[in-house]
C-alpha atoms as a PDB file:
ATOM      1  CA  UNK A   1     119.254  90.043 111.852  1.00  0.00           C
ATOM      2  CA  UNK A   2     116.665  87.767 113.062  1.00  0.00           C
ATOM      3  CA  UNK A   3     116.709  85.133 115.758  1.00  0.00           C
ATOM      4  CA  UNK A   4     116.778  81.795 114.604  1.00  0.00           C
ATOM      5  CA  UNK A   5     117.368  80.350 117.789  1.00  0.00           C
ATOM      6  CA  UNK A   6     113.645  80.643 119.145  1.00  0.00           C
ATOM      7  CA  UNK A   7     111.565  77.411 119.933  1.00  0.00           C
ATOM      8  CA  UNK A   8     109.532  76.593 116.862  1.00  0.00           C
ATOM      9  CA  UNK A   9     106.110  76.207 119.592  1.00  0.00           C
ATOM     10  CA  UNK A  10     106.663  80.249 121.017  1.00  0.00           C
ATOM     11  CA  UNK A  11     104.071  82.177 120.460  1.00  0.00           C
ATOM     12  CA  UNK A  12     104.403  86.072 121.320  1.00  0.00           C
ATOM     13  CA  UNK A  13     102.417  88.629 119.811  1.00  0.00           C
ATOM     14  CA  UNK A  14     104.850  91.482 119.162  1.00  0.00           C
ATOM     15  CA  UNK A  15     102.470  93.614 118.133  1.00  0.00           C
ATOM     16  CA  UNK A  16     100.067  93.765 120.679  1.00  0.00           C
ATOM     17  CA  UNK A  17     100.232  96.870 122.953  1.00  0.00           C
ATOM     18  CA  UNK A  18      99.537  96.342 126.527  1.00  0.00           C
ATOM     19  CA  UNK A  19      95.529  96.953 127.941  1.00  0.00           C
ATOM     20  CA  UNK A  20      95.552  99.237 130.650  1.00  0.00           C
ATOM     21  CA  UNK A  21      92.695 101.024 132.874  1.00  0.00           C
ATOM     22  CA  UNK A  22      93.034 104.358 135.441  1.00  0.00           C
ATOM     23  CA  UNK A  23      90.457 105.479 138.031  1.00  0.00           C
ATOM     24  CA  UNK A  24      90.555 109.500 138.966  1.00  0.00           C
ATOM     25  CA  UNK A  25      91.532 109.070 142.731  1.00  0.00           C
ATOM     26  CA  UNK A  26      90.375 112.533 143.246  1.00  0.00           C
ATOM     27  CA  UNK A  27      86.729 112.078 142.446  1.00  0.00           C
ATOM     28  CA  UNK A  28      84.377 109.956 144.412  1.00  0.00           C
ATOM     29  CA  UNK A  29      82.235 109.092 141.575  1.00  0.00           C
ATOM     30  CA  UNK A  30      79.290 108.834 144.449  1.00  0.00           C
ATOM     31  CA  UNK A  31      78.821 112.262 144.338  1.00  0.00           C
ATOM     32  CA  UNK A  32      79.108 113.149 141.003  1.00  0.00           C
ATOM     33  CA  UNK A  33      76.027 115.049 139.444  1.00  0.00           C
ATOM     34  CA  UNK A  34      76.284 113.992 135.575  1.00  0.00           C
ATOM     35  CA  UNK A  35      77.796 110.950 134.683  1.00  0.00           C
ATOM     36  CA  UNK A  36      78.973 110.466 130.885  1.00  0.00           C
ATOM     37  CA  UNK A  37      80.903 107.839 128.697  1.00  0.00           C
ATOM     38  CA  UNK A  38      82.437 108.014 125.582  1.00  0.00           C
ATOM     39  CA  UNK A  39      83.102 104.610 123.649  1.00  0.00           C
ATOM     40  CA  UNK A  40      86.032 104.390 120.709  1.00  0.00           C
ATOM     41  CA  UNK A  41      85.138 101.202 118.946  1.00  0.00           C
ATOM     42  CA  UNK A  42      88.153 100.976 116.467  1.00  0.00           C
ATOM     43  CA  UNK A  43      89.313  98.183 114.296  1.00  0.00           C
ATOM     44  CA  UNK A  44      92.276  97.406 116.518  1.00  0.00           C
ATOM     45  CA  UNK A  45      91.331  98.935 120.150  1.00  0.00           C
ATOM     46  CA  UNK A  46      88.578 100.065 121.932  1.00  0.00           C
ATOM     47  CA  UNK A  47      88.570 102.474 124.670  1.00  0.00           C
ATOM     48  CA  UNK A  48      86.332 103.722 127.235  1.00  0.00           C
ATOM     49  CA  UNK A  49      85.891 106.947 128.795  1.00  0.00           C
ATOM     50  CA  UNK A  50      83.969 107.971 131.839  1.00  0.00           C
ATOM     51  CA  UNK A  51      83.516 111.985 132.545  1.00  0.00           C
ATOM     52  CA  UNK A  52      81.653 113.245 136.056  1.00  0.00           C
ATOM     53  CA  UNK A  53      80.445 116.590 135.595  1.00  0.00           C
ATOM     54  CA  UNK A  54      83.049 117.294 132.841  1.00  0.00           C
ATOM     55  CA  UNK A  55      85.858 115.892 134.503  1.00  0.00           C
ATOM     56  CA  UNK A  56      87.991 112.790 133.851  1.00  0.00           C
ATOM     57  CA  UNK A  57      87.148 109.744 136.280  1.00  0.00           C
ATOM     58  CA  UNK A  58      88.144 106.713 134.552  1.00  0.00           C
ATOM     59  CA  UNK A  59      89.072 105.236 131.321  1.00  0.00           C
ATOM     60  CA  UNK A  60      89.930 101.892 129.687  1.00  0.00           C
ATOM     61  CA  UNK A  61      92.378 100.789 127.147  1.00  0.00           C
ATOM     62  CA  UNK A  62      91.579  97.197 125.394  1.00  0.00           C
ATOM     63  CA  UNK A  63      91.761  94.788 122.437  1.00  0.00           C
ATOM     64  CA  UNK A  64      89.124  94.889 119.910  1.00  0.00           C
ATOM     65  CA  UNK A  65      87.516  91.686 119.581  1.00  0.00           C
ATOM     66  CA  UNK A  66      85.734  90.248 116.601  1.00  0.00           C
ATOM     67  CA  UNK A  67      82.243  91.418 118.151  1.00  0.00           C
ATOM     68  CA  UNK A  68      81.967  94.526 118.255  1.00  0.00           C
ATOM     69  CA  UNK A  69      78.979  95.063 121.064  1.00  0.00           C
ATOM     70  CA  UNK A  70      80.862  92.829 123.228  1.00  0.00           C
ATOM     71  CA  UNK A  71      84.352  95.060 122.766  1.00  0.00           C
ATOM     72  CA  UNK A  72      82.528  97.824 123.589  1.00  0.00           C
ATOM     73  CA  UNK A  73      80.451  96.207 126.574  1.00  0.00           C
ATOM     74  CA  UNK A  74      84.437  94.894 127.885  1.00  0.00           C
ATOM     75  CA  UNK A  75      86.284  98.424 127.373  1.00  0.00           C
ATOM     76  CA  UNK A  76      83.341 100.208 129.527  1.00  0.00           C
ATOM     77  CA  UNK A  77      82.939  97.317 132.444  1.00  0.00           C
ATOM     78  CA  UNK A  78      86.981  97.476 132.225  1.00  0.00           C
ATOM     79  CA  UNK A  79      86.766 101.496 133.023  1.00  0.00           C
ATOM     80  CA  UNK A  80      84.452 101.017 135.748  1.00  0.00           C
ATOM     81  CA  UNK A  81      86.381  98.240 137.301  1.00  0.00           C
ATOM     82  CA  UNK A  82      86.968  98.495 140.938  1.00  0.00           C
ATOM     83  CA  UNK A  83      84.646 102.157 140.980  1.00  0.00           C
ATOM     84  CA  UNK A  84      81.116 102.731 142.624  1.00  0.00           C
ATOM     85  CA  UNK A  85      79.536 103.717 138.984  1.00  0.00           C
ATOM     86  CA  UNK A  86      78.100 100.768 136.985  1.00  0.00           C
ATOM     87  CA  UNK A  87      76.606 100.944 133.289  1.00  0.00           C
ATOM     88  CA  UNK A  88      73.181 101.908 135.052  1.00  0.00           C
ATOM     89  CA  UNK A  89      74.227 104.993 136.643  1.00  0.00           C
ATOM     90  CA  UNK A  90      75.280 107.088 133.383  1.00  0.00           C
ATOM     91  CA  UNK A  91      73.413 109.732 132.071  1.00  0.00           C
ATOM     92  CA  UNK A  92      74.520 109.865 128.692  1.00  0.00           C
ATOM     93  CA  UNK A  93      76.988 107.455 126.602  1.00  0.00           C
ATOM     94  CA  UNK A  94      78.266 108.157 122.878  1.00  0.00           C
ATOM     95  CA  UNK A  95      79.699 106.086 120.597  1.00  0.00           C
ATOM     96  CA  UNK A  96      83.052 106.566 118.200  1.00  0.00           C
ATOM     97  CA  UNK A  97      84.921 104.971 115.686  1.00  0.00           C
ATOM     98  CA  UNK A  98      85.110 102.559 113.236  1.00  0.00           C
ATOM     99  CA  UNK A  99      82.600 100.659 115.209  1.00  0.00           C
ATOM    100  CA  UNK A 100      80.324 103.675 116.570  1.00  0.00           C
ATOM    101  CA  UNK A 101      76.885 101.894 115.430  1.00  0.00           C
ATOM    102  CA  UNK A 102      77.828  98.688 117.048  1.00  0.00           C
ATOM    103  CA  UNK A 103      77.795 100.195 120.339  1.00  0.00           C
ATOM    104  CA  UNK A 104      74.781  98.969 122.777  1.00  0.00           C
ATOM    105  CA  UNK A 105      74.925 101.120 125.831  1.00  0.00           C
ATOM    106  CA  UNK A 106      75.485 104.068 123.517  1.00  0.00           C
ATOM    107  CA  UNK A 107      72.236 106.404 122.876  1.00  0.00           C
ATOM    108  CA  UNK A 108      73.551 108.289 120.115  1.00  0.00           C
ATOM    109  CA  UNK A 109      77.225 108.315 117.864  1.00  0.00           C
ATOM    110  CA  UNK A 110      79.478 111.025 116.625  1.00  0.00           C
ATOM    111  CA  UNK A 111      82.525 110.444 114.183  1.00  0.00           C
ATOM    112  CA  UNK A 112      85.525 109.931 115.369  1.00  0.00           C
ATOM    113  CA  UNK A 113      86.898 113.128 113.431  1.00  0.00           C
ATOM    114  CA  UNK A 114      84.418 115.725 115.764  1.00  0.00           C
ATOM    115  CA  UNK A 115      85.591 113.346 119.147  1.00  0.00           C
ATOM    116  CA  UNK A 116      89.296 113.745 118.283  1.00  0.00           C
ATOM    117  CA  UNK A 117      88.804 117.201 117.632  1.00  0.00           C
ATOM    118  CA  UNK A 118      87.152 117.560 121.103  1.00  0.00           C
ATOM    119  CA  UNK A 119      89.278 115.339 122.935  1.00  0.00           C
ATOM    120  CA  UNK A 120      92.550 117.508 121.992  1.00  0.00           C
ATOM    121  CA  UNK A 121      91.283 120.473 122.979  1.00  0.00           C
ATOM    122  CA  UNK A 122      90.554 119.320 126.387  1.00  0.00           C
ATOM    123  CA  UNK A 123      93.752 117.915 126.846  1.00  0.00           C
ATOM    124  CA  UNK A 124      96.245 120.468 124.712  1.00  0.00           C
ATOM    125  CA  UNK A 125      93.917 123.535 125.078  1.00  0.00           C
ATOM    126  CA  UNK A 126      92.143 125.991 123.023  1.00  0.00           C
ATOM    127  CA  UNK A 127      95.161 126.527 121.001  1.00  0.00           C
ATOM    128  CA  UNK A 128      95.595 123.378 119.323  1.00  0.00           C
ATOM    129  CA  UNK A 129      94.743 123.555 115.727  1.00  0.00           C
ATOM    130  CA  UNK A 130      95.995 120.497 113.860  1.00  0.00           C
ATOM    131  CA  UNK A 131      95.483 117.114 115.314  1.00  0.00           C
ATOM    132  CA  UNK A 132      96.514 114.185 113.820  1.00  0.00           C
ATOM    133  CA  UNK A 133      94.597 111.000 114.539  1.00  0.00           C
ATOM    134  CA  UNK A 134      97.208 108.026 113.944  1.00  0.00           C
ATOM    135  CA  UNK A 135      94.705 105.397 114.329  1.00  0.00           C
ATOM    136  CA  UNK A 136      94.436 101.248 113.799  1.00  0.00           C
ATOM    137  CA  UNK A 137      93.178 101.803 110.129  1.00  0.00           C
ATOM    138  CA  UNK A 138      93.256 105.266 108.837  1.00  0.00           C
ATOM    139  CA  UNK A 139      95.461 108.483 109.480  1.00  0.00           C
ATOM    140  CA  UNK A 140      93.064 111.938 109.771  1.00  0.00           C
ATOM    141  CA  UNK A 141      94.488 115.261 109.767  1.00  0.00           C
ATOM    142  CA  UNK A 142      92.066 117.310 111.295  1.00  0.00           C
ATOM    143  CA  UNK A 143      91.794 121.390 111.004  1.00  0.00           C
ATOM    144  CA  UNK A 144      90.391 122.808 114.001  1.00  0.00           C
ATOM    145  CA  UNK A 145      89.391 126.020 115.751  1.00  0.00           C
ATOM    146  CA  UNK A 146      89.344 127.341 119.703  1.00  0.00           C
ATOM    147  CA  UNK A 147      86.770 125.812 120.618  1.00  0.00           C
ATOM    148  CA  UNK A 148      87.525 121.576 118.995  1.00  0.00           C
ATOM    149  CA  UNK A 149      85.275 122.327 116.541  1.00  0.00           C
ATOM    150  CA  UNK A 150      86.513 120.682 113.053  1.00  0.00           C
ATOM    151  CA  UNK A 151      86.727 123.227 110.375  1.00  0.00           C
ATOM    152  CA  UNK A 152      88.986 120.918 108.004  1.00  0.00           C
ATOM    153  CA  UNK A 153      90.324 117.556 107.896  1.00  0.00           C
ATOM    154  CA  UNK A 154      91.734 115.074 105.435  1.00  0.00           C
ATOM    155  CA  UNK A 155      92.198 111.266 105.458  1.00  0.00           C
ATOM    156  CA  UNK A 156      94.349 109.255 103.752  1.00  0.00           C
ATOM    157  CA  UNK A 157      93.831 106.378 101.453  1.00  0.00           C
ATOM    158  CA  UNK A 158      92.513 102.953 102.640  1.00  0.00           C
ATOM    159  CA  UNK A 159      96.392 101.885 102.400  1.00  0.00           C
ATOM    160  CA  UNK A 160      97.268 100.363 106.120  1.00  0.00           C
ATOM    161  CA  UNK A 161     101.028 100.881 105.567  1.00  0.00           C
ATOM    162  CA  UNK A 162     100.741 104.135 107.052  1.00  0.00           C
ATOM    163  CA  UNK A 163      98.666 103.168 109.880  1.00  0.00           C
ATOM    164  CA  UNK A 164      98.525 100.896 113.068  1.00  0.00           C
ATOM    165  CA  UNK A 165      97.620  98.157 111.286  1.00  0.00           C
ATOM    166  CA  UNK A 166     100.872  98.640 108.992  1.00  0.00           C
ATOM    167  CA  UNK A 167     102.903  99.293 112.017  1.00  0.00           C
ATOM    168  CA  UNK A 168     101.857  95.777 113.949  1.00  0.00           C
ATOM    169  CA  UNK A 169     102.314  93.558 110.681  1.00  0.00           C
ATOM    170  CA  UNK A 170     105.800  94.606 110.521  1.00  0.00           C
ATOM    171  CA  UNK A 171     105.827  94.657 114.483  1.00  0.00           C
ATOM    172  CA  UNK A 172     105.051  90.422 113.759  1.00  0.00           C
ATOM    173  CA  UNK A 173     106.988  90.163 111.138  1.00  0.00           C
ATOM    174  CA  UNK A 174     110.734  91.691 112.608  1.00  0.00           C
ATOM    175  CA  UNK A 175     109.488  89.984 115.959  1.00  0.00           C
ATOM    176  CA  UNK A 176     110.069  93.422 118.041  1.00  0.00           C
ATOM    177  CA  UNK A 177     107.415  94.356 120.560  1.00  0.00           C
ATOM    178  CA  UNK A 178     105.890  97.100 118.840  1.00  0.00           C
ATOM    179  CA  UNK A 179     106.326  99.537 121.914  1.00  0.00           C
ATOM    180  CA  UNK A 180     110.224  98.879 121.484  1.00  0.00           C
ATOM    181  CA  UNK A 181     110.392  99.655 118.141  1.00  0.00           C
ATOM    182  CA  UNK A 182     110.332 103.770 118.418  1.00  0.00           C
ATOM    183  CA  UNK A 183     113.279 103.879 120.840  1.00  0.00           C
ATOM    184  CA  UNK A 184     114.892 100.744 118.717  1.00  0.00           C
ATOM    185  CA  UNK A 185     114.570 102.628 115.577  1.00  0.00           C
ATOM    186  CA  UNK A 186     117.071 105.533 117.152  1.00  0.00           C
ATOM    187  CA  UNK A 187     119.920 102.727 117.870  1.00  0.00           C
ATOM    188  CA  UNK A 188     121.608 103.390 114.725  1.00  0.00           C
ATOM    189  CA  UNK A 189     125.091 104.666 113.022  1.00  0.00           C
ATOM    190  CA  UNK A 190     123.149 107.094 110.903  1.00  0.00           C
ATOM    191  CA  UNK A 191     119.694 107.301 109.215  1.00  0.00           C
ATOM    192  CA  UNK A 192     118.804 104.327 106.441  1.00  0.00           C
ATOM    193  CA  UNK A 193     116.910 104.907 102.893  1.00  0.00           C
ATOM    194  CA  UNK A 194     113.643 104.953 103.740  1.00  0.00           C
ATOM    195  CA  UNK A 195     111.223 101.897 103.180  1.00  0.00           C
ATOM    196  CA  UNK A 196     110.284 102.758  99.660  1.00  0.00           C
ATOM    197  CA  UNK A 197     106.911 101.002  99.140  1.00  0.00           C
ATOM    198  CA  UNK A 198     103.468 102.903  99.744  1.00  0.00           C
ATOM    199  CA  UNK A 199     101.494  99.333 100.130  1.00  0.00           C
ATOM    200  CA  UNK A 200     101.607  97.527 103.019  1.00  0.00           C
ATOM    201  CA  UNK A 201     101.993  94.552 100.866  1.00  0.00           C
ATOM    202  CA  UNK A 202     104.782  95.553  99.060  1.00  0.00           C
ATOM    203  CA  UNK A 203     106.248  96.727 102.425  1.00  0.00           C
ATOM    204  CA  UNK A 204     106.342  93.458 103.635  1.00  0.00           C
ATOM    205  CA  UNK A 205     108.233  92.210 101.018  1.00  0.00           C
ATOM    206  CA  UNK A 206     110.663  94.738 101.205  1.00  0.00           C
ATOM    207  CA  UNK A 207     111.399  94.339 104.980  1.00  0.00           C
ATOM    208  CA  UNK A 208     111.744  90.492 104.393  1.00  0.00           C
ATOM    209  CA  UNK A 209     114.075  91.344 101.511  1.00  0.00           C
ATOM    210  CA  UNK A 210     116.352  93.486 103.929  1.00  0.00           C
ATOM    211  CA  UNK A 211     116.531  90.751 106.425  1.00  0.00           C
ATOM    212  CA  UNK A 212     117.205  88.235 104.454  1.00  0.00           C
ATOM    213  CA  UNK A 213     120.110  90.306 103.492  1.00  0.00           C
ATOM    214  CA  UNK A 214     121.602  90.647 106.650  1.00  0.00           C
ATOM    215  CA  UNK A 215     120.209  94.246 107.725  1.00  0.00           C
ATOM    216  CA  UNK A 216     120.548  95.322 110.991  1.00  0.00           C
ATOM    217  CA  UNK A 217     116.682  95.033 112.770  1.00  0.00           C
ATOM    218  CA  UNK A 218     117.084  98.513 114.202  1.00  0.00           C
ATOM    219  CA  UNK A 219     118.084  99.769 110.657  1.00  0.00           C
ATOM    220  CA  UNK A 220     114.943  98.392 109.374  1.00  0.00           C
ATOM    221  CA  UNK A 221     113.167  99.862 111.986  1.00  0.00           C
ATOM    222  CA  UNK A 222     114.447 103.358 111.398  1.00  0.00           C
ATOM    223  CA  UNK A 223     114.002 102.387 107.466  1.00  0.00           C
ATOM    224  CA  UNK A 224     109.800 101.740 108.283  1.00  0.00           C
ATOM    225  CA  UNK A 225     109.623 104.685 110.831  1.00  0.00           C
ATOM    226  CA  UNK A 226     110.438 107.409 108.477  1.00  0.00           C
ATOM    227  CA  UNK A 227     108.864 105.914 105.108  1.00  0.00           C
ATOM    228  CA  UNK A 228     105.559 105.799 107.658  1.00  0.00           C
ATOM    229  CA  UNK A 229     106.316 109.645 109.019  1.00  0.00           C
ATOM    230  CA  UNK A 230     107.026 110.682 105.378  1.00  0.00           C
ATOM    231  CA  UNK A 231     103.810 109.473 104.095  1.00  0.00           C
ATOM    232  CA  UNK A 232     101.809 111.468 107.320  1.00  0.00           C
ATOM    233  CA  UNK A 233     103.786 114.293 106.569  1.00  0.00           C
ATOM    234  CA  UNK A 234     102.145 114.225 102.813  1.00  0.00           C
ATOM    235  CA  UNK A 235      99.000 113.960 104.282  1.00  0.00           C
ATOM    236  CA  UNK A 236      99.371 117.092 106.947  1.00  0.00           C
ATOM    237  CA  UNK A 237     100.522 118.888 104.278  1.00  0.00           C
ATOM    238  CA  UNK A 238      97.516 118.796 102.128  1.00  0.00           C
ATOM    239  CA  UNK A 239      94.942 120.134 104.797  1.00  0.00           C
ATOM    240  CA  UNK A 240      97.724 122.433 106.233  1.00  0.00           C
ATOM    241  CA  UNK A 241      99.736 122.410 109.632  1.00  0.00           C
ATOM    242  CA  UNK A 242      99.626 125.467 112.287  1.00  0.00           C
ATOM    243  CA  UNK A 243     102.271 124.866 114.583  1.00  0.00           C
ATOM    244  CA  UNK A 244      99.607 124.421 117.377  1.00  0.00           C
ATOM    245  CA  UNK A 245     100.079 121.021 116.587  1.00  0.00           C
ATOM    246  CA  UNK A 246      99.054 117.708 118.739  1.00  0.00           C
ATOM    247  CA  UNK A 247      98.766 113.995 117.643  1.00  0.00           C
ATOM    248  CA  UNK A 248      96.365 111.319 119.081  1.00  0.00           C
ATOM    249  CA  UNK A 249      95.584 107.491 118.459  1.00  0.00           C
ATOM    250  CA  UNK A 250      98.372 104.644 119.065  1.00  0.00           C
ATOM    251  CA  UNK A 251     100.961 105.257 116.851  1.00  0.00           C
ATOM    252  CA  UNK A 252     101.408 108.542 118.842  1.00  0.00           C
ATOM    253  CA  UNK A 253     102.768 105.972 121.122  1.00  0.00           C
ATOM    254  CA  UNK A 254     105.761 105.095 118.802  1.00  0.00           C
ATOM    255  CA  UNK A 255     108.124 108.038 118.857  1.00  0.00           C
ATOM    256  CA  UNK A 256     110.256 106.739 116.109  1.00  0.00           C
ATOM    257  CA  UNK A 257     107.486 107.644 113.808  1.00  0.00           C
ATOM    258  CA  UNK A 258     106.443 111.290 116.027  1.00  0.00           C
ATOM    259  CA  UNK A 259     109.920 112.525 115.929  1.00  0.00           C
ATOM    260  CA  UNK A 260     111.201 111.659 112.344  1.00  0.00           C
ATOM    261  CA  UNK A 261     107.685 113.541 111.703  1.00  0.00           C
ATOM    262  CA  UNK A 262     108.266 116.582 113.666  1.00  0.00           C
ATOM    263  CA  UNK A 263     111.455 116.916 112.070  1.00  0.00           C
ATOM    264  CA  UNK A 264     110.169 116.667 108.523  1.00  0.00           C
ATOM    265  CA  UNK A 265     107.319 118.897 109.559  1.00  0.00           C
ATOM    266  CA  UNK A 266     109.458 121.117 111.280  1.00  0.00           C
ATOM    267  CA  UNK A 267     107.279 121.553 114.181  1.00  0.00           C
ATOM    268  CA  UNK A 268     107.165 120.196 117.736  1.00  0.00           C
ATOM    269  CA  UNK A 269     103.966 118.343 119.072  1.00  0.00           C
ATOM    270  CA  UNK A 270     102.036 119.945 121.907  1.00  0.00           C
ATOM    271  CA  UNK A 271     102.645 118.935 125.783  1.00  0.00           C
ATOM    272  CA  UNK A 272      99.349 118.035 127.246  1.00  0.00           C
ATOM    273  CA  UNK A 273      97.790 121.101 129.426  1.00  0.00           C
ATOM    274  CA  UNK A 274      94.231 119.797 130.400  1.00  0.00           C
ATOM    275  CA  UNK A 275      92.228 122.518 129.563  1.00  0.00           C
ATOM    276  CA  UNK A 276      89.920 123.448 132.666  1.00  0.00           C
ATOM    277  CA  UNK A 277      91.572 125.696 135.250  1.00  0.00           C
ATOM    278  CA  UNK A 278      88.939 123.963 138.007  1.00  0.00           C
ATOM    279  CA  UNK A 279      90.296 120.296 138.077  1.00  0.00           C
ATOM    280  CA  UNK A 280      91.340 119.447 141.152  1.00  0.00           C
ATOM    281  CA  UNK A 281      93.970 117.142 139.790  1.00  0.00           C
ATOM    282  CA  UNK A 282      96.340 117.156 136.630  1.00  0.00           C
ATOM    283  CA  UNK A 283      98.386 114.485 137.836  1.00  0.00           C
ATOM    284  CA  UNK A 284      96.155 112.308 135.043  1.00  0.00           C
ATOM    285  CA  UNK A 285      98.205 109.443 132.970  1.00  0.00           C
ATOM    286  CA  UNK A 286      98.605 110.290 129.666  1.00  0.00           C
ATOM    287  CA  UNK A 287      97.722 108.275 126.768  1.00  0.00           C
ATOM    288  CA  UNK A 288      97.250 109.491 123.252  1.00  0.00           C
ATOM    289  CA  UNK A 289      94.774 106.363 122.407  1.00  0.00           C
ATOM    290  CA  UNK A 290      91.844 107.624 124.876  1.00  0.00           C
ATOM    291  CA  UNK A 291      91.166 111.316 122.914  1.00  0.00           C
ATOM    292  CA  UNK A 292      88.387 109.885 120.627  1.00  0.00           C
ATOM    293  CA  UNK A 293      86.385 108.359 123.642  1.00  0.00           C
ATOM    294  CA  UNK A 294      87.284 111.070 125.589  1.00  0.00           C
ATOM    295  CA  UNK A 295      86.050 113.744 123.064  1.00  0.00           C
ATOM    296  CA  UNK A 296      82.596 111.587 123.408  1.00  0.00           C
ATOM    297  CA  UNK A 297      82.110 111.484 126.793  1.00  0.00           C
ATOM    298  CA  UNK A 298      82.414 115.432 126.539  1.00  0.00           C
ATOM    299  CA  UNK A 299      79.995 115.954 123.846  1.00  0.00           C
ATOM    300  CA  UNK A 300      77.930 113.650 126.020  1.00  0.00           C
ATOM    301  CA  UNK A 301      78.108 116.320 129.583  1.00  0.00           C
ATOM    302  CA  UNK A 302      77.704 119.100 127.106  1.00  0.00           C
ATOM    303  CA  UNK A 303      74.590 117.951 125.527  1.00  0.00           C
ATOM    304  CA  UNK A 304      73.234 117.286 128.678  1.00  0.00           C
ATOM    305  CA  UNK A 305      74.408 120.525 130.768  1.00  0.00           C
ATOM    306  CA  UNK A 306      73.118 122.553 127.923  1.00  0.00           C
ATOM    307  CA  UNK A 307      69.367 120.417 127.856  1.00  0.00           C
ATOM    308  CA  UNK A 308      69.746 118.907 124.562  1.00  0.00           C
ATOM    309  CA  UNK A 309      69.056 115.477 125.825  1.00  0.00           C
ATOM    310  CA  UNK A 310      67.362 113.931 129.234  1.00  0.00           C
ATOM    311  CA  UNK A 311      69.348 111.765 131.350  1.00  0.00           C
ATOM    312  CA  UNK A 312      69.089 108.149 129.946  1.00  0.00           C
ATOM    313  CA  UNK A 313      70.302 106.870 133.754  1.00  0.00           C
ATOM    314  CA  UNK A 314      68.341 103.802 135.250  1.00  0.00           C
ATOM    315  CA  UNK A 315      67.011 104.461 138.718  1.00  0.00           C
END
């Protein structure tokens, strides 16, 4: 059951994930021939991605803000942090997401569906061919072939109760850091009835009904995890699953929702491979929320290796 014991003036956002930024420390980004970014703009994070000659330097994990330009100006000054590279020195920049137009620095945009798609077949390899993108406001399950290339996908409704969004209101409202409620959801006698409301709404009032009554919080938690992995497993369903199967986007993060899925699905998620026998490290942090910007930043050294566009780099 809840606290009650907490001091009426604390303020802790439980569902806020943590920002976080990596630098390649096998690349000296002064001697890197094409420099490229990809920018995720999303409706609850933004990420950054920097490639140098198709290789993964640096990246950035943040907040999105209320301004869109200026989340997207913070998550690529946050990737460059600490590097030799500023904004002036990259070739090419896309931009992703929700908020792909609203990107400044960005000299063209590609959806978000085509940059997952990319992004997983970098890190998974060629044989991936379902990703699911578990994303702040929308869940896609994308169809795709060797090569990242999208040949299917499906979205689901507009609904955030099987979404980020869903998963941080609940997150606020059970007062759990939302990275503790995957593991937390596991800590249980045996598996609940599922949350039975589709609408994040009605959701709500459901938890608060079940605490109210005296529920166990880690109950509830399992109860939320697999009504939110049963209504992704409707959607995968519709455009099809091949076991080649990979997720990306922050709710990957929460493995009470991935493994409740898996079993429902049946099928195990991919282990990351990094798909490029040349790097000269694989020792790279993982983390499922960079795939759309780094799916951009790919497009973005591909364009430009292949002539499509001129460099847009200031001297």
């Amino acid at each position: 059951m809840m606290e009650t014991n907490k001091m009426a003036d604390e303020v802790k956002e439980f569902w806020r994930w943590p920002e976080n930024r990596w630098t390649n420390p096998d690349i000296d980004g002064r001697q890197g021939k094409t420099i490229t970014a990809g920018v995720d703009v999303g409706s609850v994070s933004t990420q950054a991605v920097v490639v140098i000659d198709g290789e993964l330097y640096a990246f950035s994990n943040t907040r999105t803000g209320s301004d869109s330009p200026d989340s997207a100006r913070k998550g690529l000054n946050m990737a460059l942090e600490g590097t030799s590279i500023t904004p002036d020195n990259i070739d090419y920049c896309i931009g992703t997401g929700y908020g792909r137009v609203n990107v400044p620095m960005a000299q063209q945009t590609i959806t978000e569906i085509a940059c997952h798609a990319r992004g997983a077949n970098f890190v998974y390899g060629p044989a991936v061919r379902t990703v699911l993108d578990m994303g702040g406001q929308d869940c896609k399950a994308i169809r795709c072939d060797e090569r990242g290339k999208v040949v299917k996908f499906m979205m689901n409704d507009k609904c955030a109760a099987g979404t980020g969004r869903g998963m941080e209101v609940f997150a606020d409202l059970i007062r759990v850091p939302v990275w503790e409620i995957g593991p937390r959801s596991f800590q249980i006698e045996k598996e609940p009835p599922m949350i039975s409301s589709t609408c994040v709404v009605f959701a709500k009032s459901e938890v608060i009904g079940l605490l109210e009554e005296g529920h166990p919080d880690n109950e509830i938690m399992a109860a939320y995890c697999a009504a939110m992995a049963h209504r992704i497993c409707e959607l995968l369903n519709r455009v099809g699953v091949e076991k080649e199967f990979a997720i990306t986007g922050g709710i990957a993060k929460n493995e009470g929702i991935v493994r409740r899925l898996e079993d429902e699905l049946k099928v195990k998620t991919m282990e990351k491979v990094w798909n490029n026998p040349q790097y000269r490290s694989r020792n790279y942090p993982f983390d499922t929320q960079i795939i759309g910007a780094l799916g951009a930043a790919l497009f973005a050294h591909a364009l430009l290796d292949r002539g499509k566009v001129k460099s847009a780099r200031k001297q």
